[in-house]
Each structure stands twice: as structure tokens, then as C-alpha cells.
C-alpha atoms as a PDB file:
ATOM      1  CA  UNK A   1       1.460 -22.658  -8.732  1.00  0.00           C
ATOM      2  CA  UNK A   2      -0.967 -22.588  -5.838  1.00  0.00           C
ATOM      3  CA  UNK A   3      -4.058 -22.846  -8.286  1.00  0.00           C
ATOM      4  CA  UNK A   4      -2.611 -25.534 -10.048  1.00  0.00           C
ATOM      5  CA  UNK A   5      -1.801 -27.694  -7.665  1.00  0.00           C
ATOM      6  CA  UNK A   6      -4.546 -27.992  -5.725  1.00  0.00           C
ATOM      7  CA  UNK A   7      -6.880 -27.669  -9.131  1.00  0.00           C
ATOM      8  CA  UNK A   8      -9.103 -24.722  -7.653  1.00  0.00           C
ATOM      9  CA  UNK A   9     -12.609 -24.049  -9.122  1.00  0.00           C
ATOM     10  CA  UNK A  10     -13.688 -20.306  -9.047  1.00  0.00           C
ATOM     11  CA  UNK A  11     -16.455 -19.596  -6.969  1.00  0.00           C
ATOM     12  CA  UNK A  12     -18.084 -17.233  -9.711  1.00  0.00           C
ATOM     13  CA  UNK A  13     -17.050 -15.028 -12.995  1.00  0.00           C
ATOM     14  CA  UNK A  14     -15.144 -12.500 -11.351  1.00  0.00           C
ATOM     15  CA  UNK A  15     -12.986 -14.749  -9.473  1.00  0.00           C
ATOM     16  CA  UNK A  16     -12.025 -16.678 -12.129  1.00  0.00           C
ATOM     17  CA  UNK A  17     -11.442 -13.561 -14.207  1.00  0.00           C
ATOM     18  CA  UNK A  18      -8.671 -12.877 -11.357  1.00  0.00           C
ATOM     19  CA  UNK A  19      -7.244 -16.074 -11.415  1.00  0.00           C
ATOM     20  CA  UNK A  20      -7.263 -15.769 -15.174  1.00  0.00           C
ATOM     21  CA  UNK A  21      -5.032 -12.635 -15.130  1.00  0.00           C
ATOM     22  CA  UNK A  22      -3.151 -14.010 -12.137  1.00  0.00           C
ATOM     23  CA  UNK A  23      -2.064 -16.949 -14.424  1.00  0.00           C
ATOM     24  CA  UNK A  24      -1.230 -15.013 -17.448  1.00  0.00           C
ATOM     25  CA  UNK A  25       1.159 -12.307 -15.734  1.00  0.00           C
ATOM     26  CA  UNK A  26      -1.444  -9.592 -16.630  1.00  0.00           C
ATOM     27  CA  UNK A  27      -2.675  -8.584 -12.458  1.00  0.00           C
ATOM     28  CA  UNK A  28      -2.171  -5.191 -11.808  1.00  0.00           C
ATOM     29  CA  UNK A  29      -0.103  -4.496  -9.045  1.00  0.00           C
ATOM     30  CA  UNK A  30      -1.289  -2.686  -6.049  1.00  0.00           C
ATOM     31  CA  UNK A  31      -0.553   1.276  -5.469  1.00  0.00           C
ATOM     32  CA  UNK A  32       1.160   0.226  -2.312  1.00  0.00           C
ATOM     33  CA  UNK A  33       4.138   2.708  -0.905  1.00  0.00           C
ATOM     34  CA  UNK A  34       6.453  -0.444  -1.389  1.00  0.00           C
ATOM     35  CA  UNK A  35       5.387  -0.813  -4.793  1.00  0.00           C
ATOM     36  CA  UNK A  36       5.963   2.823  -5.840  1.00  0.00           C
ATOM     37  CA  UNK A  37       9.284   2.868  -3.953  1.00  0.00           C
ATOM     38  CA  UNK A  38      10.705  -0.879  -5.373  1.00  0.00           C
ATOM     39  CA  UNK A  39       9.899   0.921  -8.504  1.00  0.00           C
ATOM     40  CA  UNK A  40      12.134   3.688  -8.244  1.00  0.00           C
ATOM     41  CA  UNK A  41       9.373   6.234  -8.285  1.00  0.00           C
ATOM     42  CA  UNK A  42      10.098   9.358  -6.462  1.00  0.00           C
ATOM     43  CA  UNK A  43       9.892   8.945  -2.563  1.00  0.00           C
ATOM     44  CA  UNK A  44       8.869  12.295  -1.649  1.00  0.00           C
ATOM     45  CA  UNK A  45       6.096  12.385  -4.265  1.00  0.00           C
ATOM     46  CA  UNK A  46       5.256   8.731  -3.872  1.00  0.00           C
ATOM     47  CA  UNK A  47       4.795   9.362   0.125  1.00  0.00           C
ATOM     48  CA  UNK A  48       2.650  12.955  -0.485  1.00  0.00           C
ATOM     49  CA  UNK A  49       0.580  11.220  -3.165  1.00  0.00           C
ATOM     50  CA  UNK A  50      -0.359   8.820  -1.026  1.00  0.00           C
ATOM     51  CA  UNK A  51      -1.355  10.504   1.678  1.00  0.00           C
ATOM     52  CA  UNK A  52      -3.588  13.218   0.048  1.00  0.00           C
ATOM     53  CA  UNK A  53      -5.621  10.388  -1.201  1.00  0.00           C
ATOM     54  CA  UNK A  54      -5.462   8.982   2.452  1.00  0.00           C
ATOM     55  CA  UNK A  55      -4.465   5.451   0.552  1.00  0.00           C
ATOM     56  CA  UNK A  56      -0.979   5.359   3.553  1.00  0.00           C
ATOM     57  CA  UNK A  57      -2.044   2.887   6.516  1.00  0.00           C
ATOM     58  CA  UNK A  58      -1.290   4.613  10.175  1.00  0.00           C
ATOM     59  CA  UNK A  59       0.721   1.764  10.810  1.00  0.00           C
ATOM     60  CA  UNK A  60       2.883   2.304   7.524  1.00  0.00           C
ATOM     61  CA  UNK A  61       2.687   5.892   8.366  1.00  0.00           C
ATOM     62  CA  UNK A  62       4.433   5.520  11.330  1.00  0.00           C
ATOM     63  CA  UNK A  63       6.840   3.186  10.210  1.00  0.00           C
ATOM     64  CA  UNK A  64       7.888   5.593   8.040  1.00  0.00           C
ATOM     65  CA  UNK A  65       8.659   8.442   9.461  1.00  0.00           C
ATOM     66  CA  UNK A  66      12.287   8.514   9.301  1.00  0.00           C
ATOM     67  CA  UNK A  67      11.826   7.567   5.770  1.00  0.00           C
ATOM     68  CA  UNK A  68       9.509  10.515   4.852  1.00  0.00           C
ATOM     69  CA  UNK A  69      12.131  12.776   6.493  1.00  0.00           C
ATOM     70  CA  UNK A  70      14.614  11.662   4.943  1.00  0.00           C
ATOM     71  CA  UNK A  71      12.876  12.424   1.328  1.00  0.00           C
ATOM     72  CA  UNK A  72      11.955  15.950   3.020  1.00  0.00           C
ATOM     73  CA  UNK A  73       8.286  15.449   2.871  1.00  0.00           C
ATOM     74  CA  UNK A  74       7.031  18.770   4.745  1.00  0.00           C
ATOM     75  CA  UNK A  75       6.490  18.352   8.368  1.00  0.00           C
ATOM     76  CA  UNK A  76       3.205  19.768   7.866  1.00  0.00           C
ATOM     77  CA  UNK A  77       1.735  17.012   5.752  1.00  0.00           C
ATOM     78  CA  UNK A  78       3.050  14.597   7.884  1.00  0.00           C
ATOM     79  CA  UNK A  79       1.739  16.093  11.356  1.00  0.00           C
ATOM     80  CA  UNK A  80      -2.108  16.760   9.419  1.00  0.00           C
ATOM     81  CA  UNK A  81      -1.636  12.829   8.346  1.00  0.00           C
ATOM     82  CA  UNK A  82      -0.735  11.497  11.838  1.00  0.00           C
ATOM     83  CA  UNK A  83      -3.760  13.840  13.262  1.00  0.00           C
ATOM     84  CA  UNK A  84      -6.196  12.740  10.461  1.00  0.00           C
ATOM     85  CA  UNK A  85      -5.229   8.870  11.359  1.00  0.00           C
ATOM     86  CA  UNK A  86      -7.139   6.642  13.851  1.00  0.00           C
ATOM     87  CA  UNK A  87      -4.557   5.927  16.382  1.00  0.00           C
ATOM     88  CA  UNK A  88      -6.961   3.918  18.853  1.00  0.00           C
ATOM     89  CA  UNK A  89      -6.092   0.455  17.255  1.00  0.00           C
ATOM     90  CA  UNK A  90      -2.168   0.982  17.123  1.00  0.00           C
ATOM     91  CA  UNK A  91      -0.917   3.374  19.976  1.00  0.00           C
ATOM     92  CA  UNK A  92      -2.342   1.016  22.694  1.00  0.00           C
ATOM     93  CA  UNK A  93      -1.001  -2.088  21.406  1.00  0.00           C
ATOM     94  CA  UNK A  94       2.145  -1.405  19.030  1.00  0.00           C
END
């Protein structure tokens, strides 16, 4: 509705390409763990998936602990995530 309102001009081809799918329902959605989950995809293999292709945020990772728990996602894969994350922009602050 955005696009049409204001009558946007893409910037170059690939933008408008975008916009074009955008407009016509045909954007692919994000591999997000909200996506996979809203979905009804397995928890447990949606949270392990992500996280062996290091695609889980540290912020969502830590958010979701009690989550991942609860889908019994091994303790081990969790602790080697939280180790393998860069805490030094959320610890400090969050």
C-alpha cells in the first residue's frame, strides 16, 4: 500500500524486481525462527537447523532458551551456540 501511495520509483532493476514480487504476493519469506515456528514446522528441528547454519541471532538465542528446552533441543548444542556467539554487544547492555 506503501508503494502506492506515495508512487515510489525504483532506484535500479533489482529493486524494482522486489517491489514487483512484493506487489504480486510472490516474496519469499525469510527463514526466520518465527517463520518456521508460525508455520507449524517442528520446534526442535527448526531451532537445531538453525543454529548449525549459525542463521539464530544471540539475541534470539537467548530469548529462547526456555523455548529450546522446552522442545528438548540437547543442552550441548545450545551451550556450543551460546559459546560460538559474540556476547560483547548484548551482555553489557541487555
Amino acid at each position: 500500500d506503501v508503494l502506492f501511495l506515495v508512487h515510489a520509483k525504483p532506484k535500479d532493476a533489482a529493486q524494482e524486481k522486489v517491489w514487483k514480487q512484493l506487489v504480486d504476493g510472490e516474496l519469499a519469506s525469510p527463514d526466520t525462527w518465527e517463520v518456521s515456528l508460525s508455520s507449524g514446522k517442528d520446534k526442535r528441528g527448526t531451532f537445531e537447523r538453525l543454529i548449525a547454519k549459525n542463521r539464530l541471532g544471540g539475541l534470539a538465542l537467548l530469548r529462547n532458551l526456555r523455548l529450546m528446552q522446552k522442545a528438548e533441543v540437547p543442552r550441548r548444542t545450545i551451550a556450543e551456540a551460546i559459546d560460538a556467539m559474540r556476547t560483547d554487544r548484548i551482555l553489557p547492555y541487555r
